[in-house]
N, C-alpha and C. Protein backbone atom coordinates (compact mmCIF):
# COMPACT_ATOMS: atom_id res chain seq x y z
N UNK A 1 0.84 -1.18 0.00
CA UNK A 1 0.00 0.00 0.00
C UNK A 1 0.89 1.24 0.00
N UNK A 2 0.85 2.13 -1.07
CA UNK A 2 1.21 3.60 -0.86
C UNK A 2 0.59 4.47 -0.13
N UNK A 3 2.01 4.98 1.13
CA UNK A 3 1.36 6.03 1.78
C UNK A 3 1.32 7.50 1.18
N UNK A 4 -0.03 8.11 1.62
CA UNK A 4 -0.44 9.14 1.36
C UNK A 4 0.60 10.76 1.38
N UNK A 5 1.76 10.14 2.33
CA UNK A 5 2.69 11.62 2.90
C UNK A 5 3.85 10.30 2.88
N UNK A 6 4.56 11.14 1.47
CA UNK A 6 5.67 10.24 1.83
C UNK A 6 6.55 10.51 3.44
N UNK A 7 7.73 9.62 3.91
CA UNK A 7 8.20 10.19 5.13
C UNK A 7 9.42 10.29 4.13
N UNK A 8 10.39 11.63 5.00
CA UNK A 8 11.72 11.82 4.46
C UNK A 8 12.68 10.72 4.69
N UNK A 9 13.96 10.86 3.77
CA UNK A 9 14.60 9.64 4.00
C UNK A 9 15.92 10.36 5.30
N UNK A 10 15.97 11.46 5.61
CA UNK A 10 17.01 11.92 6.09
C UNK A 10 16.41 11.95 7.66
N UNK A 11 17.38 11.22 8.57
CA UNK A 11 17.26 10.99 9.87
C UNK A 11 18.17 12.25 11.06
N UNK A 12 18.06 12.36 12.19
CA UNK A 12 18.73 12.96 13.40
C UNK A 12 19.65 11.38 13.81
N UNK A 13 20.84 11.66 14.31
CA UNK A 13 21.38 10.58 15.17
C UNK A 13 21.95 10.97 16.01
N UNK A 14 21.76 10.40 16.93
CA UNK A 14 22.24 10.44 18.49
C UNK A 14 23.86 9.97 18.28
N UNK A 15 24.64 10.44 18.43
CA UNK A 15 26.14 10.27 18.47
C UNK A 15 26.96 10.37 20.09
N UNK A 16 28.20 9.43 20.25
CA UNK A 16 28.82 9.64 21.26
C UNK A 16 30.20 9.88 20.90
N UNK A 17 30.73 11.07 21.62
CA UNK A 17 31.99 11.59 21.04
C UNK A 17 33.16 10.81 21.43
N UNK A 18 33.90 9.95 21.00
CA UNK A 18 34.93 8.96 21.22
C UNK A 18 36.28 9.63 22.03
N UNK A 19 35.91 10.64 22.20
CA UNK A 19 37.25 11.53 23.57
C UNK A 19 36.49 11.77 24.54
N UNK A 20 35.60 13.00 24.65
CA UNK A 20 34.93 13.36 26.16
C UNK A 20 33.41 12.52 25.80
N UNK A 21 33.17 11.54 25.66
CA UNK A 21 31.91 10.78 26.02
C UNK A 21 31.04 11.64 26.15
N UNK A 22 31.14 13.22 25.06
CA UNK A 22 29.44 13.85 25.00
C UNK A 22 28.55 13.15 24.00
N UNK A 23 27.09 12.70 24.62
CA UNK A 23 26.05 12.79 23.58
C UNK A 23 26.13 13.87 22.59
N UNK A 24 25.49 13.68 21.24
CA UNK A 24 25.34 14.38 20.88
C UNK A 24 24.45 14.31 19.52
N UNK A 25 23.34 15.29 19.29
CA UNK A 25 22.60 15.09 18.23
C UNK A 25 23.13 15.66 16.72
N UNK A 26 23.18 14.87 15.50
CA UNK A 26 23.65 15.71 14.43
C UNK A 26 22.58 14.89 13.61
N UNK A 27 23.18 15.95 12.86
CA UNK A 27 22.06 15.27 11.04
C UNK A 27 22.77 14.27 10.07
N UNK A 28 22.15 13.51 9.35
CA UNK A 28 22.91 12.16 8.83
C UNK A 28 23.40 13.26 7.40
N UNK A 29 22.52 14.10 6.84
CA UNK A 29 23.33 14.50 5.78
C UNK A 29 23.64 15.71 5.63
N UNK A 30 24.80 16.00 6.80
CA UNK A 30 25.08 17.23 6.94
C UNK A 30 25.82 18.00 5.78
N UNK A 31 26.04 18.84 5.58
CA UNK A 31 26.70 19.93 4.51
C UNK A 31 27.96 20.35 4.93
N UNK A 32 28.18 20.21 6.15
CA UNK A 32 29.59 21.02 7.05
C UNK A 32 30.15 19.66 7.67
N UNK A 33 31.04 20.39 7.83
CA UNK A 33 32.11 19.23 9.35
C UNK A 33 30.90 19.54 10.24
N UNK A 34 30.52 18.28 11.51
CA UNK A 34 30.25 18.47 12.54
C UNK A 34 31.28 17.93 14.01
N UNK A 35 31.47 19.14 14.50
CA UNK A 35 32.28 18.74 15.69
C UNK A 35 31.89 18.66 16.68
N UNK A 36 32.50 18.05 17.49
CA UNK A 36 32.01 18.15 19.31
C UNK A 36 31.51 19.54 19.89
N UNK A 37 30.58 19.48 20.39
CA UNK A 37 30.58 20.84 21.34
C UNK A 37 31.49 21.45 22.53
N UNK A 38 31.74 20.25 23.08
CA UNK A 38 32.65 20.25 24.11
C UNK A 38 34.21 20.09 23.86
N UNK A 39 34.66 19.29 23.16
CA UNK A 39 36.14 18.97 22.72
C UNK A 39 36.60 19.59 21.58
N UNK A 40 35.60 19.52 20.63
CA UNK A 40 36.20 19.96 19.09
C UNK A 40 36.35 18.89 18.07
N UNK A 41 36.43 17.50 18.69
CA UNK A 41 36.57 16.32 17.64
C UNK A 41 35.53 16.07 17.00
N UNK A 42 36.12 16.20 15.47
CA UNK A 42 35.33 15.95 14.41
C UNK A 42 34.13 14.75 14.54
N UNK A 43 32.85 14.42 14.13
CA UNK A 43 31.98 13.74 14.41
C UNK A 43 31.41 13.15 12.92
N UNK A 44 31.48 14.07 12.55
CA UNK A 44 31.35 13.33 11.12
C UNK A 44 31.44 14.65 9.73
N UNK A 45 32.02 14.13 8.24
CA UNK A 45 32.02 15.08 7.45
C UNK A 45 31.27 15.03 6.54
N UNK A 46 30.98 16.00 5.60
CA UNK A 46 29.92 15.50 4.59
C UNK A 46 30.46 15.19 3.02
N UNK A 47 30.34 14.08 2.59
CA UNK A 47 30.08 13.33 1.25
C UNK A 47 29.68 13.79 0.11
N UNK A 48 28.78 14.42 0.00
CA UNK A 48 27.89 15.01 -0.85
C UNK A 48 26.03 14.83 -0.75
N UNK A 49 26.48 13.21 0.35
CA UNK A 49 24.89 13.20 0.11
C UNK A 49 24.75 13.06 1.68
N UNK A 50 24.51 11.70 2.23
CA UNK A 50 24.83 10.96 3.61
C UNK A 50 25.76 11.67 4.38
N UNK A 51 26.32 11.87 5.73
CA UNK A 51 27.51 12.52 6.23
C UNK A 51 28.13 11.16 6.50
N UNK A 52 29.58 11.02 6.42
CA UNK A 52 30.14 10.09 7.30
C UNK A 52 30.32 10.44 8.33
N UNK A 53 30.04 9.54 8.93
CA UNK A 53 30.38 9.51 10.55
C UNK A 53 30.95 8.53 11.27
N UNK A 54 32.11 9.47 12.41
CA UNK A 54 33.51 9.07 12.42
C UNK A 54 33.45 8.21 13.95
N UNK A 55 32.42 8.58 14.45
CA UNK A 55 32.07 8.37 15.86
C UNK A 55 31.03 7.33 16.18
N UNK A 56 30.67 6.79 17.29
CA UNK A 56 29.49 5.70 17.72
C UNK A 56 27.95 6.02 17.84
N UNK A 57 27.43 5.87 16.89
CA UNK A 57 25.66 6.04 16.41
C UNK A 57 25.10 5.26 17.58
N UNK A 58 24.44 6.13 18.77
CA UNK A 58 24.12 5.19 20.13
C UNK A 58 22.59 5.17 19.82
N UNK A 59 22.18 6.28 18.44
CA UNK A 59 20.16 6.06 18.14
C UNK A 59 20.16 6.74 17.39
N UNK A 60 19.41 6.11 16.03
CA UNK A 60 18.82 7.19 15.02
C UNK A 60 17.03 7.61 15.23
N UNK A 61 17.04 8.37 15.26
CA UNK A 61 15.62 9.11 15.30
C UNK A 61 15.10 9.31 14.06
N UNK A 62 14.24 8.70 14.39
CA UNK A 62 12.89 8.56 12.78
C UNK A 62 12.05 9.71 12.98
């Protein structure tokens, strides 16, 4: 069955920063570097489409 409202394919993920153990929320297809808030270590960069990400995905949010 086709739904009426498609849903987007682009998710939020919950990330943990692999130096100071901050949570942290970013976008899967970011446009920029995303860094730590607290440390500065890179978290993930962007591809063109998807971001890679360099760090531990602890939840993606639908």
């Amino acid at each position: 069955m086709k739904e009426s409202i498609p849903r987007p394919k682009s998710k939020f993920l919950k990330v943990l920063c692999t130096k100071c153990n901050n949570e942290q929320t970013i976008f899967n297809k970011s446009s920029s570097v995303v860094k730590c808030l607290v440390c500065g270590a890179e978290l993930a960069n962007p591809t063109g489409g998807k971001a890679k990400v360099k760090t531990k995905v602890i939840q993606v949010m639908e």
